[in-house]
N, C-alpha and C. Protein backbone atom coordinates (compact mmCIF):
# COMPACT_ATOMS: atom_id res chain seq x y z
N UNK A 1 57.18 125.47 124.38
CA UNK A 1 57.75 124.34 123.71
C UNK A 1 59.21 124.66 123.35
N UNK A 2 59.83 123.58 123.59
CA UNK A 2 61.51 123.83 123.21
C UNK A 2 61.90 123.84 121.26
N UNK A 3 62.43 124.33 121.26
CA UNK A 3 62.56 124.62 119.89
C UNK A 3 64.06 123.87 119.43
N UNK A 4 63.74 123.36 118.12
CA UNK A 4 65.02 122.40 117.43
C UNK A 4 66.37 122.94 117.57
N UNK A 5 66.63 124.42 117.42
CA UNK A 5 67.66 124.78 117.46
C UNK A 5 68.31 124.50 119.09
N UNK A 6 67.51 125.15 120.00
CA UNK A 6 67.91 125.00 121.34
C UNK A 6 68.28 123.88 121.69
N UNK A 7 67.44 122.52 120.70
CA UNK A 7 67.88 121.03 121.71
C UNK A 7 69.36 120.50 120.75
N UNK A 8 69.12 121.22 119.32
CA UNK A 8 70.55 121.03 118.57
C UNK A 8 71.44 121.51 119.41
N UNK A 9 71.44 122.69 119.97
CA UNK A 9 72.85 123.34 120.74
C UNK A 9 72.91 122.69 121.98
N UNK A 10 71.84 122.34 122.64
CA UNK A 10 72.48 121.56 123.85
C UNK A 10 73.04 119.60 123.03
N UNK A 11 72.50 119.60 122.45
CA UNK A 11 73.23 118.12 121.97
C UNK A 11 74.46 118.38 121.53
N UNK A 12 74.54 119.73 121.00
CA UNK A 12 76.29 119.76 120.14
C UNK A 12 77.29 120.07 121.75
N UNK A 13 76.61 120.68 122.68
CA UNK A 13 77.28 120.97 124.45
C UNK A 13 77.75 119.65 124.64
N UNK A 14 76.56 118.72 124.89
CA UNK A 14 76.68 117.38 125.20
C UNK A 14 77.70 116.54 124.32
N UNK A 15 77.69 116.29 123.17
CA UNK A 15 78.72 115.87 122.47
C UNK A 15 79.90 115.98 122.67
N UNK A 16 80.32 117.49 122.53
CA UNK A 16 81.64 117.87 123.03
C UNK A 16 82.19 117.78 124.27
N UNK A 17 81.31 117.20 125.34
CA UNK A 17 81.90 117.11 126.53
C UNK A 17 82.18 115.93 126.52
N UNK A 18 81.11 115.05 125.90
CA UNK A 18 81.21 113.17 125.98
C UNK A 18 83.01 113.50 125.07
N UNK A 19 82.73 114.14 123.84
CA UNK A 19 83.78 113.87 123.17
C UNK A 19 85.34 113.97 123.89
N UNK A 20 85.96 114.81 124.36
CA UNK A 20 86.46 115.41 125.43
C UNK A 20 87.13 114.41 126.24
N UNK A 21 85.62 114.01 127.02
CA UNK A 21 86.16 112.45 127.78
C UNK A 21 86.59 111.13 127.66
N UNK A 22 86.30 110.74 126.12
CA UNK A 22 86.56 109.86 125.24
C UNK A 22 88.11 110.19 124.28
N UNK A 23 88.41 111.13 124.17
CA UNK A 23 89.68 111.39 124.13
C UNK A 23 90.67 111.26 125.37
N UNK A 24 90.39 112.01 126.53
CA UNK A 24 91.59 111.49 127.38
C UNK A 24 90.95 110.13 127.81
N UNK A 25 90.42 109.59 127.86
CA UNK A 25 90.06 108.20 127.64
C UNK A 25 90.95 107.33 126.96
N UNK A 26 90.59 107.57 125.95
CA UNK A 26 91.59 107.16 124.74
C UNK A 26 93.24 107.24 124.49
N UNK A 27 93.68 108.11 124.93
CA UNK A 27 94.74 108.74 125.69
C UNK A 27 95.37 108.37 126.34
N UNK A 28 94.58 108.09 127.57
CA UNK A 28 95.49 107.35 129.46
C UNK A 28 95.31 105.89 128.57
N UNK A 29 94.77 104.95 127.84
CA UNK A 29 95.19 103.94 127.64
C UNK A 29 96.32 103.47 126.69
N UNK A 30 96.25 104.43 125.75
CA UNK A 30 97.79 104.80 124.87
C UNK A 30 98.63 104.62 125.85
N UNK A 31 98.71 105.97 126.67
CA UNK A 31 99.96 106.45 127.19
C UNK A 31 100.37 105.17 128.36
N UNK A 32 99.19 104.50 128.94
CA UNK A 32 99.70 103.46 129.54
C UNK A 32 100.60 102.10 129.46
N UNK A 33 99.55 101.79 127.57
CA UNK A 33 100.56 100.86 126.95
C UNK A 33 101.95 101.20 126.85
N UNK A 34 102.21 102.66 126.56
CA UNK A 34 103.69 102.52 126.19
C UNK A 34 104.12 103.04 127.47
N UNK A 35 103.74 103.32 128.43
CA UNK A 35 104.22 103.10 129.91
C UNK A 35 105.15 101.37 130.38
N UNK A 36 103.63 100.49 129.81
CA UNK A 36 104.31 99.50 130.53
C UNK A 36 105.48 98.73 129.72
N UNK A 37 105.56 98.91 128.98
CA UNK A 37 106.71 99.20 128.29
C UNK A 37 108.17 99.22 128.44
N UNK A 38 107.96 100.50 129.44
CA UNK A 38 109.18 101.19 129.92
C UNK A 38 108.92 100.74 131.74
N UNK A 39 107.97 100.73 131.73
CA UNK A 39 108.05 100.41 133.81
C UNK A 39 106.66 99.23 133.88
N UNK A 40 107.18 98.10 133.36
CA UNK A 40 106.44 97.13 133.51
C UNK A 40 105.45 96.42 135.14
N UNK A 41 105.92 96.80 135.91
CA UNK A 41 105.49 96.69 137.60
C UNK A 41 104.35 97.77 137.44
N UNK A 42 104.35 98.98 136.86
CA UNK A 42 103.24 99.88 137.01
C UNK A 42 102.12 99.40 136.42
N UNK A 43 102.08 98.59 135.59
CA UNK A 43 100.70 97.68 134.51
C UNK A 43 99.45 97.47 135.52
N UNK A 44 99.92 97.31 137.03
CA UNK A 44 98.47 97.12 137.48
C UNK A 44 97.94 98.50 137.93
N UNK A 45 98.29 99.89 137.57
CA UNK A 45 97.85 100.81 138.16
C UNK A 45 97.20 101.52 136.54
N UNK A 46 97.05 100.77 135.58
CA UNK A 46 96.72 101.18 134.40
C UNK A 46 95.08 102.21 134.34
N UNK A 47 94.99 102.71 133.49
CA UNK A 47 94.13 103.65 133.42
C UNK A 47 92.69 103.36 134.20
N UNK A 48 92.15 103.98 134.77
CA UNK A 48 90.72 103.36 135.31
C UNK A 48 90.88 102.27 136.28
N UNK A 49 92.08 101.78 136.47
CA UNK A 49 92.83 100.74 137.55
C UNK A 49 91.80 99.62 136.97
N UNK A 50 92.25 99.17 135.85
CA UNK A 50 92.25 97.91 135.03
C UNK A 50 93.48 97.24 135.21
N UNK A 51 93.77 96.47 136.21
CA UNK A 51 94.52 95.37 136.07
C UNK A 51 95.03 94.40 135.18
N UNK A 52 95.75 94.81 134.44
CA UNK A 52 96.18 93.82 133.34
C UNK A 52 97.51 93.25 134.03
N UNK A 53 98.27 93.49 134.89
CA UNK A 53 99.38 92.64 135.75
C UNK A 53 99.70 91.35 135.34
N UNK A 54 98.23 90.57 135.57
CA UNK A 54 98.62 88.92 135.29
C UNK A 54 98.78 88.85 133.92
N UNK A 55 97.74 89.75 133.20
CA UNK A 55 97.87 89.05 131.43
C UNK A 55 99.36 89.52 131.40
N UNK A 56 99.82 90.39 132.02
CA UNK A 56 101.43 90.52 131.33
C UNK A 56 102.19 89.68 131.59
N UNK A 57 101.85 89.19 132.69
CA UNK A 57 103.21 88.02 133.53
C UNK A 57 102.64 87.06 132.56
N UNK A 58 101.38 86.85 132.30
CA UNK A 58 101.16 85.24 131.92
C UNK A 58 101.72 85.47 129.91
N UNK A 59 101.68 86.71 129.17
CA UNK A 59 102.28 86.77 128.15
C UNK A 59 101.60 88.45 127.76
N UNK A 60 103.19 88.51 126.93
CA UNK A 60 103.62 90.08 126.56
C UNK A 60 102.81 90.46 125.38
N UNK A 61 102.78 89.52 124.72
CA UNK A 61 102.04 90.16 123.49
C UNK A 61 99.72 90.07 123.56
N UNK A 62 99.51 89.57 124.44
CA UNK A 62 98.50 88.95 125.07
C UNK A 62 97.84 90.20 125.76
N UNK A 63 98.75 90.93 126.12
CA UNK A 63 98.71 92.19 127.12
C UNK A 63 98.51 92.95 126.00
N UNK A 64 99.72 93.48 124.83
CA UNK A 64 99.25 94.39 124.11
C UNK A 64 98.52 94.44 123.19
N UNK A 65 97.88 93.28 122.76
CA UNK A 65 97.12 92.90 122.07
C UNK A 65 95.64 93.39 122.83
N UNK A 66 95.83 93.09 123.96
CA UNK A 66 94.17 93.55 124.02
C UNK A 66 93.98 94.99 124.52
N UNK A 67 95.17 95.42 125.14
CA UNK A 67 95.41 97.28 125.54
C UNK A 67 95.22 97.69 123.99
N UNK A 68 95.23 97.15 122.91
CA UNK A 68 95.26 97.96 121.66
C UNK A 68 93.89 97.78 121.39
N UNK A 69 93.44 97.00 121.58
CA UNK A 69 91.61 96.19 121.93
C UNK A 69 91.26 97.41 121.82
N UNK A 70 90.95 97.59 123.21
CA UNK A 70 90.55 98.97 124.09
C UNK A 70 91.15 100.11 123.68
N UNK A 71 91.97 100.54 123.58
CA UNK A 71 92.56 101.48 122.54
C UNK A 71 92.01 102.48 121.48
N UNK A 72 91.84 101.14 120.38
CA UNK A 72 91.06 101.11 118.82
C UNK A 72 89.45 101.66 119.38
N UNK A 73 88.88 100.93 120.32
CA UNK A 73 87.57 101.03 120.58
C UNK A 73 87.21 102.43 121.14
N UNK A 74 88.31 103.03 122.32
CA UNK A 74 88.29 104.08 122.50
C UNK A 74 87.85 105.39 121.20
N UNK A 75 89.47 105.14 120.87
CA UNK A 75 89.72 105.82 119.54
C UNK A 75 88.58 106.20 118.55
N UNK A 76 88.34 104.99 118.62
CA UNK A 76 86.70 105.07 117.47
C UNK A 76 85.42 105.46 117.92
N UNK A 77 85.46 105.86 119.10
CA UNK A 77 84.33 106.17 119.67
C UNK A 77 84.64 107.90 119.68
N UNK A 78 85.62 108.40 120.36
CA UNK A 78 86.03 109.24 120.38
C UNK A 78 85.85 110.19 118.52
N UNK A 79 86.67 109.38 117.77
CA UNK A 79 85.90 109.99 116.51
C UNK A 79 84.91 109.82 115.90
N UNK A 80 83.50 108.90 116.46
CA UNK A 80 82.18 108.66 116.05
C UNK A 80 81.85 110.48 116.90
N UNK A 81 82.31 110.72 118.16
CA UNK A 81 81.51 112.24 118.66
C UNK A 81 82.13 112.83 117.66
N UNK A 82 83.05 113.09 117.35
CA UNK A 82 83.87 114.44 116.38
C UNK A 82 83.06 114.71 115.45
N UNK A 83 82.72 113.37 114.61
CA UNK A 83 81.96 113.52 113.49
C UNK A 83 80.49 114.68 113.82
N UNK A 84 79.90 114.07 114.94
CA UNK A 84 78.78 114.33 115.40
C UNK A 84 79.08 116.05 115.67
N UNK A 85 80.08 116.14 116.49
CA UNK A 85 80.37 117.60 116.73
C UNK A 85 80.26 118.50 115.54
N UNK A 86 80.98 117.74 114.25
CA UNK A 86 81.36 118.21 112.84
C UNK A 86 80.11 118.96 112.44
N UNK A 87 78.75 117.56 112.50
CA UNK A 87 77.98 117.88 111.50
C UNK A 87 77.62 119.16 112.56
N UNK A 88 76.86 118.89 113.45
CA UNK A 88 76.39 119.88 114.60
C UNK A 88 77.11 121.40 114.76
N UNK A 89 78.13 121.31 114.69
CA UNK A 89 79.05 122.79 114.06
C UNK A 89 79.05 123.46 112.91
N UNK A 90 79.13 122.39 111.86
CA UNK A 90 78.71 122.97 110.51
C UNK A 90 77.75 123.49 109.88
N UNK A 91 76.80 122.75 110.55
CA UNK A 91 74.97 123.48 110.39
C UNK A 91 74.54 122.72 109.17
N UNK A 92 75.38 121.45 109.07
CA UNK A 92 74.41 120.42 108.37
C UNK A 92 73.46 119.72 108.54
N UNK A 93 72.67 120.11 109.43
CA UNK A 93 71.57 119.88 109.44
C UNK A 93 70.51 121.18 109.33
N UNK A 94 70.29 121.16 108.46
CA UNK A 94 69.20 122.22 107.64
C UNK A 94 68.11 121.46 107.89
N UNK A 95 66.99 122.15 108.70
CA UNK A 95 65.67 122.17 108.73
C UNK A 95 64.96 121.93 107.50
N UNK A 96 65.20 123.01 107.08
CA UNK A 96 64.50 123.47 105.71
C UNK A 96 64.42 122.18 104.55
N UNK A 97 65.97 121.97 104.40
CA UNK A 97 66.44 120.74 103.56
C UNK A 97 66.97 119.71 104.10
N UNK A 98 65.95 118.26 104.87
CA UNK A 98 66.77 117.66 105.97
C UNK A 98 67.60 117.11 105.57
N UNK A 99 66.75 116.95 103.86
CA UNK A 99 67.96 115.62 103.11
C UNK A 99 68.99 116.05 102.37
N UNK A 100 70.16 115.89 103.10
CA UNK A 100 71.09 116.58 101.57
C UNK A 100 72.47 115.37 102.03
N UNK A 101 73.09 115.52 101.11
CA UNK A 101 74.11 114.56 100.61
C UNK A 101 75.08 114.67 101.83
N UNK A 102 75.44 115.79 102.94
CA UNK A 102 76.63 116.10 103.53
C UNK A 102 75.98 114.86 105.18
N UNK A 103 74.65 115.02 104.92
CA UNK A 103 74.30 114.55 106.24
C UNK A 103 73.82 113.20 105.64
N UNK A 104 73.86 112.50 104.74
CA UNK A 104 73.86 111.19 104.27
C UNK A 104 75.42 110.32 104.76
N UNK A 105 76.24 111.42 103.99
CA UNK A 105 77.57 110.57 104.05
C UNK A 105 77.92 110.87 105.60
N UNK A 106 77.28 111.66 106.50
CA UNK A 106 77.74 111.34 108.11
C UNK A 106 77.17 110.24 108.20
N UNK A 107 75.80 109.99 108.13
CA UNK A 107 75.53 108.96 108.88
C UNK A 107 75.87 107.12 108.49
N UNK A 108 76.39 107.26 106.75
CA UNK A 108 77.03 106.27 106.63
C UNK A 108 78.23 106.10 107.18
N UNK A 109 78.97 107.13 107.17
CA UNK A 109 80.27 107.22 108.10
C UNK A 109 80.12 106.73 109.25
N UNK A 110 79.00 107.10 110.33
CA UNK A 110 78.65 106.81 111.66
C UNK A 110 78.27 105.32 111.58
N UNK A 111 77.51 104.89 110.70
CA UNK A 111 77.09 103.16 110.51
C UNK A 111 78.43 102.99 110.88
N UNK A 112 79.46 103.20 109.39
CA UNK A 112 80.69 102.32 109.16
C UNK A 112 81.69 102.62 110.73
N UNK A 113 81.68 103.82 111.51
CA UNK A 113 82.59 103.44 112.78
C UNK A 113 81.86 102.59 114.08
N UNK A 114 80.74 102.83 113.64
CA UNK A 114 79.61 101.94 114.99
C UNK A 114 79.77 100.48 114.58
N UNK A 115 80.01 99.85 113.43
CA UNK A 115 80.69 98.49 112.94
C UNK A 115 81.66 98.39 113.29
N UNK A 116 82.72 99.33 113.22
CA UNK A 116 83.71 98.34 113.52
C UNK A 116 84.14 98.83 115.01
N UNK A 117 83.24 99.60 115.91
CA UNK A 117 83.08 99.52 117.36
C UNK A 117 82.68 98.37 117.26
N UNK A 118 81.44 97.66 117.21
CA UNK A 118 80.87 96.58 117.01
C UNK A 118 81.72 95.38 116.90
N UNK A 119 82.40 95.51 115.64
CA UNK A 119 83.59 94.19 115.65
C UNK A 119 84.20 93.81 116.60
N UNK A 120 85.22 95.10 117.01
CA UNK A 120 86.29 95.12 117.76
C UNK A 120 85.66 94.79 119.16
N UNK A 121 84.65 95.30 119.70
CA UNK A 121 84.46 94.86 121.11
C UNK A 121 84.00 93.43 121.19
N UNK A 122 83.02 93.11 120.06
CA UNK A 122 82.86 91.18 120.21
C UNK A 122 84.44 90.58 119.72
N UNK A 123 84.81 90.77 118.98
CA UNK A 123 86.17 89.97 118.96
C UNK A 123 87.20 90.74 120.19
N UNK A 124 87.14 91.29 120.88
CA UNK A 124 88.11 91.98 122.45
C UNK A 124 87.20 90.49 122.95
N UNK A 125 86.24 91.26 123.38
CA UNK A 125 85.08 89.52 124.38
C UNK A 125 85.38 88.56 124.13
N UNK A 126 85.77 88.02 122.69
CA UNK A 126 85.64 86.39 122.96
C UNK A 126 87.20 86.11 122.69
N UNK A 127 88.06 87.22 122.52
CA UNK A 127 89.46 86.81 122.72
C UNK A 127 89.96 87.00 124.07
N UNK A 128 89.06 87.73 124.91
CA UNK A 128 89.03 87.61 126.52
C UNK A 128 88.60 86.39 127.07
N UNK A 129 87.63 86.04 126.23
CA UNK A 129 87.22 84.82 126.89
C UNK A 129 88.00 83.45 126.53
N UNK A 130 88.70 83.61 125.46
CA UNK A 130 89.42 82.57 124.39
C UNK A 130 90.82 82.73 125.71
N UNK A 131 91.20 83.95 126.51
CA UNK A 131 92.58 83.78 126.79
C UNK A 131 91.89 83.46 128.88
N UNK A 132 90.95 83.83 128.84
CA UNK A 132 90.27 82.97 130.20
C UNK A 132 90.49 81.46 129.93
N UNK A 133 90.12 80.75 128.90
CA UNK A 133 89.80 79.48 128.89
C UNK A 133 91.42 78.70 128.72
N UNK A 134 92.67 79.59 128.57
CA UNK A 134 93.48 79.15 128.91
C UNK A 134 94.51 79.21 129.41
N UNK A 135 93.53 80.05 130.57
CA UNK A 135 94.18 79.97 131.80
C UNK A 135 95.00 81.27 132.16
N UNK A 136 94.64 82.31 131.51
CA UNK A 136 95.31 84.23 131.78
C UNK A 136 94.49 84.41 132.65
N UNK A 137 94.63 85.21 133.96
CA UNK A 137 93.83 85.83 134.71
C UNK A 137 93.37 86.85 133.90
N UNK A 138 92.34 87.47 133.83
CA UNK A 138 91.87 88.87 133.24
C UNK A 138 90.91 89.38 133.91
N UNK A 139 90.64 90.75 134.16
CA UNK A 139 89.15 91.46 134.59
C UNK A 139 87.71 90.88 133.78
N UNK A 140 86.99 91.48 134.29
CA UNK A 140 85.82 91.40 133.47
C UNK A 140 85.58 91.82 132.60
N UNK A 141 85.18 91.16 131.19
CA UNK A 141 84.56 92.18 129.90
C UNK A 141 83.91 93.84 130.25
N UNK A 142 83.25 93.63 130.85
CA UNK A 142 82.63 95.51 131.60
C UNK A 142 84.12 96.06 132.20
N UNK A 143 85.10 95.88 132.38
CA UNK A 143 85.61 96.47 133.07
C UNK A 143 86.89 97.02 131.92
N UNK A 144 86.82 95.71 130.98
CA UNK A 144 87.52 96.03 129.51
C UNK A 144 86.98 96.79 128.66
N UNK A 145 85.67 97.00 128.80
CA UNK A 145 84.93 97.46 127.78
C UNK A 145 84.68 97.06 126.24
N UNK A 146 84.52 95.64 126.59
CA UNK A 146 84.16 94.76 125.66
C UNK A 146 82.80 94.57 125.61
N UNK A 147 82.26 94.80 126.40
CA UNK A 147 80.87 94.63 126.30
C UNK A 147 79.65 95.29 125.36
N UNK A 148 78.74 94.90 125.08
CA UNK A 148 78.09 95.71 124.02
C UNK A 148 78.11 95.55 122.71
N UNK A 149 79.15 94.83 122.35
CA UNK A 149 79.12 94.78 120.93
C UNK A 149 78.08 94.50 120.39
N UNK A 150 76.96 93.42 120.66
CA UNK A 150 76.05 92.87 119.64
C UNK A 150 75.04 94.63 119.77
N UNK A 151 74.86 95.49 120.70
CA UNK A 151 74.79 96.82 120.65
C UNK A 151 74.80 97.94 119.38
N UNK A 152 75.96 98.02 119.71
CA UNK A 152 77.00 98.54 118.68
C UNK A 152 76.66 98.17 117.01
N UNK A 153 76.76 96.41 116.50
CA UNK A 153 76.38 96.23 115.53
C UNK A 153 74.80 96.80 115.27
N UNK A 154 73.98 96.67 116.14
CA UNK A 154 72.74 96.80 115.85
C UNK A 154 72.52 98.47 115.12
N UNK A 155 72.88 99.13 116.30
CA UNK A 155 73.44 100.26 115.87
C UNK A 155 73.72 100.61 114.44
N UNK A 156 74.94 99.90 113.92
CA UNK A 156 75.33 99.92 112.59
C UNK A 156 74.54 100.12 111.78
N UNK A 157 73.86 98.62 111.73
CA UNK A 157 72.57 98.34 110.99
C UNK A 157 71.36 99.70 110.60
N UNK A 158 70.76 99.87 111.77
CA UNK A 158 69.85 100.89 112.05
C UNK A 158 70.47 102.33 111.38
N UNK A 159 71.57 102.66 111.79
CA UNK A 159 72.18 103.72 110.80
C UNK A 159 72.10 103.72 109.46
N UNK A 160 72.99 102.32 109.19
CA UNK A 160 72.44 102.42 107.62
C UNK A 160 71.47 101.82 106.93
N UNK A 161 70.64 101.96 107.69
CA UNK A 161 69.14 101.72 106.62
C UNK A 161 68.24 103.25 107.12
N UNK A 162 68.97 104.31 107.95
CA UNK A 162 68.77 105.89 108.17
C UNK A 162 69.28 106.35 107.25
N UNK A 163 70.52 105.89 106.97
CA UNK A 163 70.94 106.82 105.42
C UNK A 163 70.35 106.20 104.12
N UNK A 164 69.84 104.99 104.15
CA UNK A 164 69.40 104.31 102.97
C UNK A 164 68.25 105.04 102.92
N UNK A 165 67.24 105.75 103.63
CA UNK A 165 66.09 106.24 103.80
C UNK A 165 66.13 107.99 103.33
N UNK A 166 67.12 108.77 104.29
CA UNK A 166 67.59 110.03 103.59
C UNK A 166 68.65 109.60 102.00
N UNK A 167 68.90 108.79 101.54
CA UNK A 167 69.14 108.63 100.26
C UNK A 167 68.38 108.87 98.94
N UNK A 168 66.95 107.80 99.69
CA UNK A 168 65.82 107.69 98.94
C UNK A 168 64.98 109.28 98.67
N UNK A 169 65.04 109.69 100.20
CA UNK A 169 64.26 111.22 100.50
C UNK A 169 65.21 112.54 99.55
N UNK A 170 66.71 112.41 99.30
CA UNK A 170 66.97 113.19 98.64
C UNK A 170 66.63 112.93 96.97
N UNK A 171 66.90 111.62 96.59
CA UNK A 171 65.65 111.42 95.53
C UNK A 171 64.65 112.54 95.37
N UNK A 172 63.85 111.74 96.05
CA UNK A 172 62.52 112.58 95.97
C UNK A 172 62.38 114.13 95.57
N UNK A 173 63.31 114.98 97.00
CA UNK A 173 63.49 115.79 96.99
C UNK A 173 64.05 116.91 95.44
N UNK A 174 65.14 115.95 95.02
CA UNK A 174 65.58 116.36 93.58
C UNK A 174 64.41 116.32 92.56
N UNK A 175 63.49 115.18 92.46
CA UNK A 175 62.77 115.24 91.78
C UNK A 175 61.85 116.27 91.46
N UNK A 176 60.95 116.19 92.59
CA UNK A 176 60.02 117.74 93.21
C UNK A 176 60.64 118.75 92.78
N UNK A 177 61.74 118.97 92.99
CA UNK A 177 62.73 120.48 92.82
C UNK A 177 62.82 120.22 90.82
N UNK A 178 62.58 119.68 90.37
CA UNK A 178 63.29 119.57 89.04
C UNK A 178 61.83 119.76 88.18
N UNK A 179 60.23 119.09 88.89
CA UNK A 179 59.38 119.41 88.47
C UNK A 179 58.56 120.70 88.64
N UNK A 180 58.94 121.58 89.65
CA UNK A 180 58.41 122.99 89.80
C UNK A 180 58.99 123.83 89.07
């Protein structure tokens, strides 16, 4: 049988590599915005060869408005792993004591960035779809990485009613400890 520690260290492997890729992720779409910027003709060779070309011709701020979309979403994903790396490095997660206060406030932390992943990709979608309906060429939501949001919120949710639960359990826990 595989043992907790072993599947902790391959999840903290795994993390850091997702993490990793979600940074230069995060990164080539920065560095692209302020590319096009400076060499506006290059916009259709943008990161992942996301075509944003027309949203630029059809309007400038339209373009960076939603490269910052994708951006933010990156960004925040990228520091939802860090966190994860954090706790997973730090050895806050104690077996012994699952519930303790350091791994409460991650996972409210993790609710609160999986929300506003959540936000940001349904409002990217329907301001993609808001600038389709009048008349911007644009890629596809999957290809923006708008997709998922109602995901993402769910996510949220489910997190924090995980920390509302290790909240309750460190309760407990204090209690027990205060009556022996």
């Amino acid at each position: 049988m595989v043992s907790t520690q072993l599947i902790l260290r391959i999840l903290l492997i795994l993390a850091c590599i997702i993490f990793i890729g979600l940074c230069i992720e995060a990164g080539g779409y920065l560095t692209n915005a302020v590319f096009a910027l400076v060499k506006p003709e290059a916009v259709k060779y943008l990161w992942k060869e996301v075509d944003l070309s027309a949203l630029l011709r059809y309007d400038r701020s339209h373009f960076f408005t939603v490269v910052v979309v994708i951006t933010i979403i990156s960004v925040l994903k990228a520091v939802l792993f860090y966190l994860i790396i954090r706790v997973l490095f730090n050895k806050n997660l104690s077996l012994a004591q699952p519930f303790n206060q350091p791994l409460v406030r991650f996972i409210n932390t993790a609710s609160f960035i999986t929300l506003l992943i959540g936000i940001f990709c349904t409002s990217g979608m329907n301001y993609s779809h808001w600038l389709k309906n009048n008349g911007a060429s644009l890629p596809d939501v999957n290809q923006l990485h708008f997709d998922g949001g109602d995901v993402w919120l769910f996510m949220a949710v489910t997190l924090f009613i995980i920390a509302q639960v290790f909240k309750k359990g460190i309760e407990i826990q204090t209690e027990n400890e205060l009556t022996v």
